[in-house]
PDB file of N, CA and C in Angstrom:
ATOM      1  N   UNK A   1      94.151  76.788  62.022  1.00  0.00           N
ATOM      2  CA  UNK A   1      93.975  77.772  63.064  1.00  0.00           C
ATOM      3  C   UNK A   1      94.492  79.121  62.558  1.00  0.00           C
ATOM      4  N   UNK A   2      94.108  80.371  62.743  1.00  0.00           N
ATOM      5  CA  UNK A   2      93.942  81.582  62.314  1.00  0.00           C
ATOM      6  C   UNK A   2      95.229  81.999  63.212  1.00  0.00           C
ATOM      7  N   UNK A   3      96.308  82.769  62.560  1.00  0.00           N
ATOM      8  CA  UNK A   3      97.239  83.063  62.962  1.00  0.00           C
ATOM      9  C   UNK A   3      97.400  85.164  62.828  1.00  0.00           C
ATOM     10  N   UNK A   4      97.603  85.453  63.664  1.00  0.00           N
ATOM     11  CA  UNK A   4      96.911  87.015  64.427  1.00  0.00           C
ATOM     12  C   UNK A   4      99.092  87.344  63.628  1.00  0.00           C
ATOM     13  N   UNK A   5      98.829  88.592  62.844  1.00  0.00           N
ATOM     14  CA  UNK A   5      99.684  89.697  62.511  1.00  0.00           C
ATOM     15  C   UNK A   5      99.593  90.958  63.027  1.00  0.00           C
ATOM     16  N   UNK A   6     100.526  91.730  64.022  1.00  0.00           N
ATOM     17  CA  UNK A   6     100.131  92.811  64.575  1.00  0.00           C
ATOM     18  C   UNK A   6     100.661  93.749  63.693  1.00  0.00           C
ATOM     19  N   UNK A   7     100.014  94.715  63.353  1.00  0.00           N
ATOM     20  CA  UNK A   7     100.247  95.913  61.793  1.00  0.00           C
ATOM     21  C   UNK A   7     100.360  97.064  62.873  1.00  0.00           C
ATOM     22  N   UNK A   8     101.799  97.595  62.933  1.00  0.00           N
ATOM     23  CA  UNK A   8     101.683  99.258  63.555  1.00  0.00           C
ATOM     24  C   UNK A   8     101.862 100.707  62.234  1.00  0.00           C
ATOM     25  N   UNK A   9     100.697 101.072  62.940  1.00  0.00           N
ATOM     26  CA  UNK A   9     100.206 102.520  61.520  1.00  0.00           C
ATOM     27  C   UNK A   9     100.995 103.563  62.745  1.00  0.00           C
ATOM     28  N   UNK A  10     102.168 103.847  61.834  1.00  0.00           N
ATOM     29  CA  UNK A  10     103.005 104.816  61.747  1.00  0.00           C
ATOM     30  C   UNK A  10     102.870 106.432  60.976  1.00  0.00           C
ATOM     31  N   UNK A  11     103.388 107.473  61.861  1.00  0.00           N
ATOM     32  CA  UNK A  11     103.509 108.633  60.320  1.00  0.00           C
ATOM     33  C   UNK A  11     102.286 109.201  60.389  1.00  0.00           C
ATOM     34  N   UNK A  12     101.851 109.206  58.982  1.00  0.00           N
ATOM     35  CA  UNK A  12     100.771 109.633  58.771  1.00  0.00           C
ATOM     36  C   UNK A  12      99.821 108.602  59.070  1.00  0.00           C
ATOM     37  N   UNK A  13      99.147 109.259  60.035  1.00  0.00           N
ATOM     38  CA  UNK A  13      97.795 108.397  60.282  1.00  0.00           C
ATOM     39  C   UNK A  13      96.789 108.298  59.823  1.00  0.00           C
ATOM     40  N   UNK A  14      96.379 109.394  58.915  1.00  0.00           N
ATOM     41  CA  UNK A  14      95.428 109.654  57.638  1.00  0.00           C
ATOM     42  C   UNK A  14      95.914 108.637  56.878  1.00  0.00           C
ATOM     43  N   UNK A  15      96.523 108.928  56.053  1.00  0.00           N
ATOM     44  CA  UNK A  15      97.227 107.959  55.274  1.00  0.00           C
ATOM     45  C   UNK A  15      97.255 106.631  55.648  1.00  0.00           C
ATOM     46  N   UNK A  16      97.852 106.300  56.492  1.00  0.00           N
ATOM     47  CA  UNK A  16      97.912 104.920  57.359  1.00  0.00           C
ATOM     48  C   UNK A  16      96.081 103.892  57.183  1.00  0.00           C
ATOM     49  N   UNK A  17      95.392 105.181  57.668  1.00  0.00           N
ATOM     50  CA  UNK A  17      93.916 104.825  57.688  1.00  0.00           C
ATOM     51  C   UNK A  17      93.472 104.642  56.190  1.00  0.00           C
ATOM     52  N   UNK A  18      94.077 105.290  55.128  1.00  0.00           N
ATOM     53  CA  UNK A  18      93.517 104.561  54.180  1.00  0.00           C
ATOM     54  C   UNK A  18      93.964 103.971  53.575  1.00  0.00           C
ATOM     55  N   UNK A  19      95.229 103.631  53.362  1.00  0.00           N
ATOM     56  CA  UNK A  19      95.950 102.076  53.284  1.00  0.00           C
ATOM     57  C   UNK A  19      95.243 100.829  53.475  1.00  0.00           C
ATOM     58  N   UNK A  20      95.254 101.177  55.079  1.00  0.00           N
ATOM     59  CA  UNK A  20      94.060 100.095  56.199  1.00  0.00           C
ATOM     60  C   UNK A  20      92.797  99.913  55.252  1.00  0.00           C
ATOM     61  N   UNK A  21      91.880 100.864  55.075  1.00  0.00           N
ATOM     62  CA  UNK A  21      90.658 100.348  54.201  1.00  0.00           C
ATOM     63  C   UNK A  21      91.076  99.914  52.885  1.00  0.00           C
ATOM     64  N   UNK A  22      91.727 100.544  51.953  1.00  0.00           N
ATOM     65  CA  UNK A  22      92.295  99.704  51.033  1.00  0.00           C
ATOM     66  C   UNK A  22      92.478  98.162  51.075  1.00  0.00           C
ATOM     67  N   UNK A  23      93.163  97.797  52.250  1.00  0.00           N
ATOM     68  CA  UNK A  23      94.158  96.626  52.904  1.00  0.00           C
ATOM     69  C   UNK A  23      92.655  95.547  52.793  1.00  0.00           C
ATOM     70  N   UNK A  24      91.962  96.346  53.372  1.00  0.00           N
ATOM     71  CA  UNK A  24      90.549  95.258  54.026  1.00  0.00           C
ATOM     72  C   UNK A  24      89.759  95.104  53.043  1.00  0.00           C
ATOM     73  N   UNK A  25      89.394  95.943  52.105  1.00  0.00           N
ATOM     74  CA  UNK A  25      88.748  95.400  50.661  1.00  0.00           C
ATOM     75  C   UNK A  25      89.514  94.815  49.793  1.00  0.00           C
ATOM     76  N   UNK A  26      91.147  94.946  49.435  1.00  0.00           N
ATOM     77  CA  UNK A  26      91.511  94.002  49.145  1.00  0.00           C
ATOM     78  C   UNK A  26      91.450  92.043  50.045  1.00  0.00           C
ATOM     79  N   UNK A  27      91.765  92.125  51.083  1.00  0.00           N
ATOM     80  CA  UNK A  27      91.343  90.456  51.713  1.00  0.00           C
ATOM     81  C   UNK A  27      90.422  90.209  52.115  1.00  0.00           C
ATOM     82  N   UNK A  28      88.959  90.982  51.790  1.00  0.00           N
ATOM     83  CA  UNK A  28      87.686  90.662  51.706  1.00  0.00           C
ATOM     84  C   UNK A  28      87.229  90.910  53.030  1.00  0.00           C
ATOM     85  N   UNK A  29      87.858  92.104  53.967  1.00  0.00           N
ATOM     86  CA  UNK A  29      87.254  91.492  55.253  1.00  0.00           C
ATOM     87  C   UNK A  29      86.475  93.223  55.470  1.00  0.00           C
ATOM     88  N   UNK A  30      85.709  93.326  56.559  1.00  0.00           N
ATOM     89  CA  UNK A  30      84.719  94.166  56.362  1.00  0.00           C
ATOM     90  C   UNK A  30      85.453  95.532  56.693  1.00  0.00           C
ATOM     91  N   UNK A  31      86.280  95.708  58.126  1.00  0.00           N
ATOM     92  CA  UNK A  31      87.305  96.820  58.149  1.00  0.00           C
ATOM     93  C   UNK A  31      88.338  96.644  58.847  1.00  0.00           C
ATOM     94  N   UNK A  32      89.185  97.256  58.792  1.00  0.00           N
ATOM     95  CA  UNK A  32      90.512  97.355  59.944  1.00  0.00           C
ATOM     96  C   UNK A  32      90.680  98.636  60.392  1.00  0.00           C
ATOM     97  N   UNK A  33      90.778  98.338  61.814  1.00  0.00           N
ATOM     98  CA  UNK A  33      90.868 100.095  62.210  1.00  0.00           C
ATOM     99  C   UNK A  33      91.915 100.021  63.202  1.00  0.00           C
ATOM    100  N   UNK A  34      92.759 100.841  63.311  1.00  0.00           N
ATOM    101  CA  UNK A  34      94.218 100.644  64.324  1.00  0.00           C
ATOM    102  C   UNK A  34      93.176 100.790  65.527  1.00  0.00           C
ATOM    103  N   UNK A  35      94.011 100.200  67.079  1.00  0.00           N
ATOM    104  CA  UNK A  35      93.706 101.131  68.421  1.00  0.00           C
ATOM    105  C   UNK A  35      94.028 102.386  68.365  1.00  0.00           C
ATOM    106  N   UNK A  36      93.317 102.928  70.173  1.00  0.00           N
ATOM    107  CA  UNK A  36      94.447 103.609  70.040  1.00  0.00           C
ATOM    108  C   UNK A  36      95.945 104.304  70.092  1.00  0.00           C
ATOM    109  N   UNK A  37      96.370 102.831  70.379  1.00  0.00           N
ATOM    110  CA  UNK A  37      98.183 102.867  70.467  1.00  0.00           C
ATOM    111  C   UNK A  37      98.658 102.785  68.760  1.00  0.00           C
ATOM    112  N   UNK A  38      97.527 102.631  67.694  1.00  0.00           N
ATOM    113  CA  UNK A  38      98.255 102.604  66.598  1.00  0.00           C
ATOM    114  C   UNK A  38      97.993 100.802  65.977  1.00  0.00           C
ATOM    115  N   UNK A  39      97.634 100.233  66.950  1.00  0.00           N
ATOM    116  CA  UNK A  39      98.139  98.432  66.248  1.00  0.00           C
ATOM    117  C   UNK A  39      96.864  98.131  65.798  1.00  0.00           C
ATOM    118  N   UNK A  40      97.377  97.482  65.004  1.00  0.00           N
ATOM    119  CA  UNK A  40      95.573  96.094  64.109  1.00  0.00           C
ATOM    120  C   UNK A  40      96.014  95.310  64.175  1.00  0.00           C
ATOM    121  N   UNK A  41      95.289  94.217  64.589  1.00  0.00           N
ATOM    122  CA  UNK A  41      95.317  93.025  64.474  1.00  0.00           C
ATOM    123  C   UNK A  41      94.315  92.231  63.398  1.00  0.00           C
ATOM    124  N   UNK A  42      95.245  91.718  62.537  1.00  0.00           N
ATOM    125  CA  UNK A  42      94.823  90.778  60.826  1.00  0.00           C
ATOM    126  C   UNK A  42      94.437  89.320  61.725  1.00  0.00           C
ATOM    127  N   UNK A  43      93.453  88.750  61.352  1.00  0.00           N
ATOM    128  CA  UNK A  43      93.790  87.158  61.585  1.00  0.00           C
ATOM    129  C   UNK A  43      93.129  86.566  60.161  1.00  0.00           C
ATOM    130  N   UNK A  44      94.105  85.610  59.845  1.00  0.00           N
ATOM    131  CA  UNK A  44      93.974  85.055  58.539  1.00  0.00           C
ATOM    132  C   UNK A  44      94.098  83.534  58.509  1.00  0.00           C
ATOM    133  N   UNK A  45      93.640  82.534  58.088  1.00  0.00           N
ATOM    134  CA  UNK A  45      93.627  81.066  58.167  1.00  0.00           C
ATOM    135  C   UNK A  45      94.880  80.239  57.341  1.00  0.00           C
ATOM    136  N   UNK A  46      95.951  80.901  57.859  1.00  0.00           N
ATOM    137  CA  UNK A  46      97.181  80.713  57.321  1.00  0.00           C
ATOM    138  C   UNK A  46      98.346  80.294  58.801  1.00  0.00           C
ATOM    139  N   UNK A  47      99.110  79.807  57.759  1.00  0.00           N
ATOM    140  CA  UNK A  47     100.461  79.941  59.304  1.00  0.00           C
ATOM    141  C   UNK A  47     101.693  81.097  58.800  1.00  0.00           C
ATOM    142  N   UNK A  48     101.704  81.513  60.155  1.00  0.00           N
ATOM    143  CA  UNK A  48     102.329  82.955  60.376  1.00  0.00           C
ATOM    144  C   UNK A  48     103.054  83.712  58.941  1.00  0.00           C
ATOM    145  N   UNK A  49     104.186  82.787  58.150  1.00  0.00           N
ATOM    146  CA  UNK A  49     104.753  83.192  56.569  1.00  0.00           C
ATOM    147  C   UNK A  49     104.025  83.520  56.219  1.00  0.00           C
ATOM    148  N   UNK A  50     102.827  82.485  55.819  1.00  0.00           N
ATOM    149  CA  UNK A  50     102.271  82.216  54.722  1.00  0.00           C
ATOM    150  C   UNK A  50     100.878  83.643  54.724  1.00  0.00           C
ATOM    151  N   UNK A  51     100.409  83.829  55.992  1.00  0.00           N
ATOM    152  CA  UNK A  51      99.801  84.963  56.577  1.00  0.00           C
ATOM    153  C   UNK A  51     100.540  86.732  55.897  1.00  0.00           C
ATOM    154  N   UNK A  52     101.819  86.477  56.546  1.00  0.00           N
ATOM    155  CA  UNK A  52     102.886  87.907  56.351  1.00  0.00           C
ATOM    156  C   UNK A  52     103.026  87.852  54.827  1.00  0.00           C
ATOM    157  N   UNK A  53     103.326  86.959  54.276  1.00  0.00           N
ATOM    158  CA  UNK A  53     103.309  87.224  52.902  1.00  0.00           C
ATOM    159  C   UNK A  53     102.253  87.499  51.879  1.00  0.00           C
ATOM    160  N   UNK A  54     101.035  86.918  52.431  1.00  0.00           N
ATOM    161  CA  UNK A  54      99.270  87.524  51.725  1.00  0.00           C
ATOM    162  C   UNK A  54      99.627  88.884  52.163  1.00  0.00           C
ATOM    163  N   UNK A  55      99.890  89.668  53.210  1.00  0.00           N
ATOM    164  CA  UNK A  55      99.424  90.930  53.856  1.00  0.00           C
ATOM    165  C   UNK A  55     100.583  91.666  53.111  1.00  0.00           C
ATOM    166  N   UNK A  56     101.787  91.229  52.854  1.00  0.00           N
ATOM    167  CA  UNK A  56     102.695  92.093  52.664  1.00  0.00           C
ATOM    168  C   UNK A  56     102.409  91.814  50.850  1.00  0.00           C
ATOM    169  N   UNK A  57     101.715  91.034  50.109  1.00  0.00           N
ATOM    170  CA  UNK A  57     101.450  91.370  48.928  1.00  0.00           C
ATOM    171  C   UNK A  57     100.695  92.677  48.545  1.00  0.00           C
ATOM    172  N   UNK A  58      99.199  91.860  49.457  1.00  0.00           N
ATOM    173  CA  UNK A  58      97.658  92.578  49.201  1.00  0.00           C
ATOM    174  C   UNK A  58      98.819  94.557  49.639  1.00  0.00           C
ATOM    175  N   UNK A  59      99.440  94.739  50.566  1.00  0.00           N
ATOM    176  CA  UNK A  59      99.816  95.841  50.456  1.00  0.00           C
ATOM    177  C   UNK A  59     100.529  96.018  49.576  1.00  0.00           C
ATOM    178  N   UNK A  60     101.670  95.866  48.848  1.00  0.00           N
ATOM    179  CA  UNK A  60     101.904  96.282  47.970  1.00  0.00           C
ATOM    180  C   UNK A  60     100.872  96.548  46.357  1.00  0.00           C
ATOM    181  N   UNK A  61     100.466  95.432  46.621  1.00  0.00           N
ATOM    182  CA  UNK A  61      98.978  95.645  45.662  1.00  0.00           C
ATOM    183  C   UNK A  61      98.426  97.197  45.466  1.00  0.00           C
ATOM    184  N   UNK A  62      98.095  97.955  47.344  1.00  0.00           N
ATOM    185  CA  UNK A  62      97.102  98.753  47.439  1.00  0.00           C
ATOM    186  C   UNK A  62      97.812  99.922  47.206  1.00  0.00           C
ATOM    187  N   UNK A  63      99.151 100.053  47.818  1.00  0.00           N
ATOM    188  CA  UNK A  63      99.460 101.029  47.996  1.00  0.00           C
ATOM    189  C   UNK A  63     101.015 100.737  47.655  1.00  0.00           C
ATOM    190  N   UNK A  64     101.775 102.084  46.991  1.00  0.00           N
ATOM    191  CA  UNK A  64     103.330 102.015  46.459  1.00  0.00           C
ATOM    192  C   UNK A  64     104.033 102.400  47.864  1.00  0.00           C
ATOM    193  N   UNK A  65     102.906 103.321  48.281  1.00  0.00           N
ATOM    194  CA  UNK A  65     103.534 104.101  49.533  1.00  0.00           C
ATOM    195  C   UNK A  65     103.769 103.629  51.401  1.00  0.00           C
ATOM    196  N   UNK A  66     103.182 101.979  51.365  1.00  0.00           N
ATOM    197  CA  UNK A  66     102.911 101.607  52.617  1.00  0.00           C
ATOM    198  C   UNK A  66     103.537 101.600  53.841  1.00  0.00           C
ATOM    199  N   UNK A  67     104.885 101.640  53.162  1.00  0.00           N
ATOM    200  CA  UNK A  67     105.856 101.081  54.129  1.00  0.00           C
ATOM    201  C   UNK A  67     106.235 102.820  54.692  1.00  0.00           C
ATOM    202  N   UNK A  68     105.936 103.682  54.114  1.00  0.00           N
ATOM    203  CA  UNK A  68     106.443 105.050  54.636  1.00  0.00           C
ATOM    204  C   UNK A  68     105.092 105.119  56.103  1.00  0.00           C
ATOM    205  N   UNK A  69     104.218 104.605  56.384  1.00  0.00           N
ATOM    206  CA  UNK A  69     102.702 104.531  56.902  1.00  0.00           C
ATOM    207  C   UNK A  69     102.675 103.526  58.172  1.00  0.00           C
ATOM    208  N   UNK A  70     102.986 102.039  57.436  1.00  0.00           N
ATOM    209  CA  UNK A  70     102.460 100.776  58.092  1.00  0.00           C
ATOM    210  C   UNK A  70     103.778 100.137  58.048  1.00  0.00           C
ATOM    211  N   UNK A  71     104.178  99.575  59.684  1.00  0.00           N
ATOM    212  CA  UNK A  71     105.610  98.717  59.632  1.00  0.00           C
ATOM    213  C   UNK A  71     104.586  97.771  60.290  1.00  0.00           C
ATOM    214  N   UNK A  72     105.201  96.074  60.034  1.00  0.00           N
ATOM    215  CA  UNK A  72     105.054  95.377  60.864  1.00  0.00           C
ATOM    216  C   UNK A  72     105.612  95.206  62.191  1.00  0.00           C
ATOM    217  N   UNK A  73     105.054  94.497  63.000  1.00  0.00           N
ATOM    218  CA  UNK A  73     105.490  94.827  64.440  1.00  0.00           C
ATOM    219  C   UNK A  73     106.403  93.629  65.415  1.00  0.00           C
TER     220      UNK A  73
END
């Protein structure tokens, strides 16, 4: 069962936004786009760790700068 990560894009929201597309061509998925309170919701066929830790790789992967952008929530 697909376990839902809520991603809040902080800061720069430019930035934030292209993190986000970065984020989504790295885990193959077509896009991620915050609301507009700021949150995305990831769902991935993992359990919750195992989920946070793909997302918190694939970001470090994309970007050096993420965590100044994108906190988890």
């Amino acid at each position: 069962m697909p376990h839902s990560i809520s991603v809040l894009a902080i800061e720069n929201r430019a930035r934030a936004s292209e993190i986000l597309a970065a984020l989504a061509k790295h885990l193959g998925v077509t896009a991620i786009q915050p609301d507009d309170a700021g949150f995305v919701q990831l769902w991935l066929p993992l359990d919750g760790s195992a989920a946070h830790d793909k997302i918190i790789a694939a970001l470090d992967t994309t970007a050096d700068d993420w965590r100044e952008h994108i906190e988890f929530s």
